[in-house]
Protein backbone atom coordinates (compact mmCIF):
# COMPACT_ATOMS: atom_id res chain seq x y z
CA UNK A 1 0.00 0.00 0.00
CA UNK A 2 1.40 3.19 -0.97
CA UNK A 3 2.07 5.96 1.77
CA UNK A 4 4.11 8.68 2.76
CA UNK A 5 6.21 8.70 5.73
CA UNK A 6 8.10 10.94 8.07
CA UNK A 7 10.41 9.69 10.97
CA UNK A 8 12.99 11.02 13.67
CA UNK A 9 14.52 9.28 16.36
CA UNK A 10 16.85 10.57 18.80
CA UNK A 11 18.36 8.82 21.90
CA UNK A 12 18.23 11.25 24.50
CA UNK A 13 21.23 10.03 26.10
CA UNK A 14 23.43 8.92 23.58
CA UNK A 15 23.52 11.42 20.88
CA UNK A 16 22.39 8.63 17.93
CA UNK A 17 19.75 10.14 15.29
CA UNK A 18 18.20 8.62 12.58
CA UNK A 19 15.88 10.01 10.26
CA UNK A 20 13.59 8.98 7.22
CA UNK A 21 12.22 12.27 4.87
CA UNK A 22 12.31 14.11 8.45
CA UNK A 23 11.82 17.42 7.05
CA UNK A 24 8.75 16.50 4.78
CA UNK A 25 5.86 18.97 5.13
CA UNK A 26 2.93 16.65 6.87
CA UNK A 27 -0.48 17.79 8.29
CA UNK A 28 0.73 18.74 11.98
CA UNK A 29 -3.13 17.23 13.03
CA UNK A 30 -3.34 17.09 17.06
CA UNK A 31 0.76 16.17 17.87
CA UNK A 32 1.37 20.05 18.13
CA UNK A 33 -0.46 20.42 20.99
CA UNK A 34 3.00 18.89 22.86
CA UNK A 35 4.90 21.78 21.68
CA UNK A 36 1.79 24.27 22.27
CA UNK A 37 1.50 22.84 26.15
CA UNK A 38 5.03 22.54 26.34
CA UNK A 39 5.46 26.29 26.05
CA UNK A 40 2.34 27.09 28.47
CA UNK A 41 4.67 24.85 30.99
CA UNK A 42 7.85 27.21 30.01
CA UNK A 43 5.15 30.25 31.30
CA UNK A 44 4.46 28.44 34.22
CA UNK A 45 8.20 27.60 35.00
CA UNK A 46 8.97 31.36 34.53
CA UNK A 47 6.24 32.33 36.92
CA UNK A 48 4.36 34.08 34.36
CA UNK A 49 0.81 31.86 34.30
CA UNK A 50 -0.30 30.00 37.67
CA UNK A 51 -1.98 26.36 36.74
CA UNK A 52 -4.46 27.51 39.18
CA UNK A 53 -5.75 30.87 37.26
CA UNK A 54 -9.31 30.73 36.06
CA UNK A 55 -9.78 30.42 31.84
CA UNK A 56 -12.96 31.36 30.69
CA UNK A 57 -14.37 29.34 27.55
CA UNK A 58 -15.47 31.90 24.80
CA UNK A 59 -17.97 29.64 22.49
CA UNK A 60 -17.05 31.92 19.34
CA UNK A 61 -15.72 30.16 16.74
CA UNK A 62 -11.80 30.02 16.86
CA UNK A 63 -9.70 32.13 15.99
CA UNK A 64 -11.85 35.02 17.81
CA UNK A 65 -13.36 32.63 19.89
CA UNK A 66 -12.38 28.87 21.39
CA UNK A 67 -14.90 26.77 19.39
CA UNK A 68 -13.60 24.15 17.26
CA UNK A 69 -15.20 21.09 16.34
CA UNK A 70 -13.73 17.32 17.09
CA UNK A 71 -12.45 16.13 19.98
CA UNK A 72 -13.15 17.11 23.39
CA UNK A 73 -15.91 18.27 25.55
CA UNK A 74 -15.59 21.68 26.01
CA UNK A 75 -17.34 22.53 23.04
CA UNK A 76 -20.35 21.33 25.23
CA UNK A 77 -19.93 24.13 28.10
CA UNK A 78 -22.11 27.33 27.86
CA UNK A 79 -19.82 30.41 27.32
CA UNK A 80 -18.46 32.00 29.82
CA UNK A 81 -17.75 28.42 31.40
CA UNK A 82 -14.36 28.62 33.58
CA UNK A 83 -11.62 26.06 34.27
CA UNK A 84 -7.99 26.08 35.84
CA UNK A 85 -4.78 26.32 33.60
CA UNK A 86 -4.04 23.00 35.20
CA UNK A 87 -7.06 21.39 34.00
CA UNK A 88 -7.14 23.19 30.68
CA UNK A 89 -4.15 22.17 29.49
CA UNK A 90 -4.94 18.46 30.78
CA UNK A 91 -8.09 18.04 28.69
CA UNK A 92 -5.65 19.67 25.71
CA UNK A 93 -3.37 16.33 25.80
CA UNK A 94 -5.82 13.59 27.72
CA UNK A 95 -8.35 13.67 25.44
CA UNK A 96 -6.89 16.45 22.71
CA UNK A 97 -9.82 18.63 23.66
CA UNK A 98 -9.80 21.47 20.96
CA UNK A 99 -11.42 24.01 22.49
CA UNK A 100 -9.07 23.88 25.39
CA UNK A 101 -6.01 23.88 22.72
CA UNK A 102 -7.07 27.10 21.98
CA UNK A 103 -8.13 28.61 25.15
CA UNK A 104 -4.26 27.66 25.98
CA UNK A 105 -3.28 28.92 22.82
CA UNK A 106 -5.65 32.24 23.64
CA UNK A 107 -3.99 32.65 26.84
CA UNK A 108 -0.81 32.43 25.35
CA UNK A 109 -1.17 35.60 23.23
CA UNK A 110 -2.54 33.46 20.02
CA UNK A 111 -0.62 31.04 17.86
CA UNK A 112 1.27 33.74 16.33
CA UNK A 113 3.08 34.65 19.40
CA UNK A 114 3.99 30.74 20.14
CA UNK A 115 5.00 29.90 16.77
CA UNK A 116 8.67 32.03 16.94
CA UNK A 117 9.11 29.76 19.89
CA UNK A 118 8.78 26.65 18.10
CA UNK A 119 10.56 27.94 15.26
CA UNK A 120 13.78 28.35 18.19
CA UNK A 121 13.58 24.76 18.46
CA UNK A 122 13.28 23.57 15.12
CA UNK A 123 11.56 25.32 12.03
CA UNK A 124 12.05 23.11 9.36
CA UNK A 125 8.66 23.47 8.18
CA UNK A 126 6.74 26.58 10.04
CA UNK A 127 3.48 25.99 11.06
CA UNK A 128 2.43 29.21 10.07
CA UNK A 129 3.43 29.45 6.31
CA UNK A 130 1.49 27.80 3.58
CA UNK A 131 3.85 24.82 2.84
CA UNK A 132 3.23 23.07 -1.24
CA UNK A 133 4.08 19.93 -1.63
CA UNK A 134 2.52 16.47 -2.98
CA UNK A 135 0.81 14.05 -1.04
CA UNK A 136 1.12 10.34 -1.08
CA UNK A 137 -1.84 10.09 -3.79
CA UNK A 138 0.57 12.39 -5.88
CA UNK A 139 -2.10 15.24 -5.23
CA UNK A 140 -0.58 18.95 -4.89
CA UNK A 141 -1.29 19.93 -1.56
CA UNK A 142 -0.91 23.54 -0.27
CA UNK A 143 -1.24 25.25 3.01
CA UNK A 144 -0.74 25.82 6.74
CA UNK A 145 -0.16 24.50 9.91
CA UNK A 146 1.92 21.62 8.38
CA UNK A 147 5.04 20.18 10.21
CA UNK A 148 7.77 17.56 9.74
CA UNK A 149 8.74 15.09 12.41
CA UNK A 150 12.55 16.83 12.58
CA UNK A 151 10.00 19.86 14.41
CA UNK A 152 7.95 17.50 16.40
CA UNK A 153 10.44 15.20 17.60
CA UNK A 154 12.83 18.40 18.73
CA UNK A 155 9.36 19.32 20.59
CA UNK A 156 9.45 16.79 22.30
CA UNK A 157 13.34 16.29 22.92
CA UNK A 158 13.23 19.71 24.05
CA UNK A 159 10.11 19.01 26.54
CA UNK A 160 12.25 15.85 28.00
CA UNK A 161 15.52 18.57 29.06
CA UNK A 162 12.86 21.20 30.51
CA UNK A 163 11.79 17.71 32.54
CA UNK A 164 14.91 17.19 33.58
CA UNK A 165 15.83 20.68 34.91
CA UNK A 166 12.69 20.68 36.52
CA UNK A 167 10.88 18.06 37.48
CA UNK A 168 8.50 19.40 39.70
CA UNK A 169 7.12 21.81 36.99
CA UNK A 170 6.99 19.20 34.14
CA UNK A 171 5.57 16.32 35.70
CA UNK A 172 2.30 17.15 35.13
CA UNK A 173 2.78 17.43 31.30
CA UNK A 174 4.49 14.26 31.26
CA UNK A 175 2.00 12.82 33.08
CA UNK A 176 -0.40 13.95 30.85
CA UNK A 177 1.07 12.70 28.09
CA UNK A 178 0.99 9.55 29.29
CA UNK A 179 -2.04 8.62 30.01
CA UNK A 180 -3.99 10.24 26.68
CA UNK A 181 -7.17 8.52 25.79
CA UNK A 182 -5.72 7.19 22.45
CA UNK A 183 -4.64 3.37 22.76
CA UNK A 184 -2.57 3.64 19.48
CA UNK A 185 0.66 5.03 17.80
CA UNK A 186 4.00 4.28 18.52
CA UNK A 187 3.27 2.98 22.61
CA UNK A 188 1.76 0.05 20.81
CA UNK A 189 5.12 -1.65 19.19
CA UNK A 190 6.03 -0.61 23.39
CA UNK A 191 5.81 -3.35 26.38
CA UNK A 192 3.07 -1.88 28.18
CA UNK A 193 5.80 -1.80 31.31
CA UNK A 194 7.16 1.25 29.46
CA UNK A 195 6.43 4.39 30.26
CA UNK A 196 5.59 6.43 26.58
CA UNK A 197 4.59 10.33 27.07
CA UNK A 198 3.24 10.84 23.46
CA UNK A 199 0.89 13.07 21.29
CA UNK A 200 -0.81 11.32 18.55
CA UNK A 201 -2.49 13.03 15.76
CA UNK A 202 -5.12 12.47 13.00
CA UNK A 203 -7.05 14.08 9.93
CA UNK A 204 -8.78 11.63 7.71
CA UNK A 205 -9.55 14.61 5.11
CA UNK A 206 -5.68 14.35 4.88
CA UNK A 207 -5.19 10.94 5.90
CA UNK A 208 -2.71 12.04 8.46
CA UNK A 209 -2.13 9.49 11.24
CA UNK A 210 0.73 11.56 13.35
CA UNK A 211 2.77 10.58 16.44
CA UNK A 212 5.49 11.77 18.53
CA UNK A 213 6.72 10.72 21.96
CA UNK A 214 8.94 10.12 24.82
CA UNK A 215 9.63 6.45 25.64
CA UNK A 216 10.74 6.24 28.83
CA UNK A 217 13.62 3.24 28.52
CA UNK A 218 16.62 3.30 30.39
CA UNK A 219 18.19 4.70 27.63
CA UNK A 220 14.88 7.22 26.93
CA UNK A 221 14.35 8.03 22.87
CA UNK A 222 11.93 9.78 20.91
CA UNK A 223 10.18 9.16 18.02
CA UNK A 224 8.30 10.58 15.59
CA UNK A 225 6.56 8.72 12.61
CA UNK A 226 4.25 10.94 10.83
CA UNK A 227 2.24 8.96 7.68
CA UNK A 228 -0.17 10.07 5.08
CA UNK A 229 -1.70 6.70 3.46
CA UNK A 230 -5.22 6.00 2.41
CA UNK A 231 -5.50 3.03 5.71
CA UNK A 232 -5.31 4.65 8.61
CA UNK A 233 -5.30 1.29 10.63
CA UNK A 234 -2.06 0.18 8.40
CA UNK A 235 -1.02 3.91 8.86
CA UNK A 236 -1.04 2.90 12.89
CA UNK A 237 0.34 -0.32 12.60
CA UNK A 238 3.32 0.66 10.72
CA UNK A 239 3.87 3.45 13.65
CA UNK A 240 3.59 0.60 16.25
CA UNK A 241 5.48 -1.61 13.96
CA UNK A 242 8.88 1.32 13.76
CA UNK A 243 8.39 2.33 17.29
CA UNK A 244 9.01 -1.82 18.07
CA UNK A 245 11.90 -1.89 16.28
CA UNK A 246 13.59 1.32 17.81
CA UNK A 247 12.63 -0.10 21.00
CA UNK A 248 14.66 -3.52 20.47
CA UNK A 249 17.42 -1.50 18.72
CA UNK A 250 18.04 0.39 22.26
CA UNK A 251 17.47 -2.00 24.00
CA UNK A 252 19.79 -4.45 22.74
CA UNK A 253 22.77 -1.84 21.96
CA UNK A 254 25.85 -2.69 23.89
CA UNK A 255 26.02 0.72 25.88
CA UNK A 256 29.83 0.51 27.37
């Protein structure tokens, strides 16, 4: 079956990469919410945004307002409706809630005042240009909010050194990310024993089947596979499939 496929993998202790069409232009879908939270977490780190401060949900559509359709549950509160930071940004990543993405994203100063940040960490393709490019069906595809999985797997190597410098502030996130709704992506070619703090994302009008994550080994990696291919079930199987090999490839490297 024909497809078209985007990987990174870094060991975040070693300093091995590997990479497969890693700066290919790919629907971003749902897996940039781990950069988007990750730089609400660098706000609450500096002091600048308490998890406990009230957000208020505006039901206009997004961009002037916080409606989007999709996931979540949000989108079912009357206006005006108020939750913490804390649980804001939890619904973003548990359950990708969309409307919370962009109350974060609201609170945040709007995606145009995040995206220079992710560009710092890796702007191979930025989110906010229109990217052309051809799809795996060989159909020209143009527009925004595209990404590469060089961009999301720096996301989320830079999220695991934040971690590390502090804990205390992280955990949550990391927490978060690992225990998301979504049963599939790359934590399936996983042992269940391992930790995996991962964002998956879809769009079946793109047949974009997206994922990008920490696995927590002893020797911790990420990955990234990002796939366009008309099966989105074969789409997560071949995720599940790369993460497994990774896996046993760490696993079973002679670290001296």
């Amino acid at each position: 079956s024909q497809g078209r496929f985007g990987i990174y993998f870094q060991n975040l202790i070693g300093s091995e990469v590997w990479t497969y069409q890693d700066e290919a232009p790919f629907v971003a879908a749902s897996s940039i919410k781990l950069g988007i939270n990750t730089r609400l977490y660098t706000r609450i780190a500096a002091g600048e945004i308490s998890p406990d401060e009230l957000l208020a949900y505006d039901s206009r559509p997004y961009p002037t307002g916080d409606y989007e359709a999709g996931t979540g549950t949000i989108q079912n509160l009357p206006n005006g409706s108020t939750l913490t930071v804390r649980e804001t940004t939890g619904l973003s990543i548990r359950i990708s809630d969309n409307c919370g993405t962009n109350m974060i994203i609201r609170k945040l100063g709007g995606i145009d005042a995040i995206n220079p940040w992710l560009n710092e960490i890796s702007g191979s393709v930025d989110y906010r240009v229109k990217v052309s490019y051809t799809n795996y069906a060989g159909q020209s595809q143009n527009g925004r909010h595209r990404t590469c999985a060089r961009d999301l797997g720096l996301q989320a190597a830079h999220l695991y050194t934040l971690w590390q410098a502090k804990p205390a502030v992280y955990d949550p996130l990391i927490t978060d990310l690992s225990n998301t709704e979504f049963d599939f992506g790359i934590q399936k070619g996983i042992p269940d024993t391992i930790q995996v703090a991962h964002k998956i994302g879809t769009n079946g009008a793109y047949s974009a089947e997206n994922d990008v994550g920490i696995v927590m080994t002893e020797e911790p990696f990420v990955l990234c596979v990002m796939t366009e291919m008309a099966s989105s079930s074969q789409a997560r199987q071949i995720q599940a499939d790369i993460a497994a090999i990774f896996y046993e490839a760490v696993s079973g490297w002679p670290w001296e």
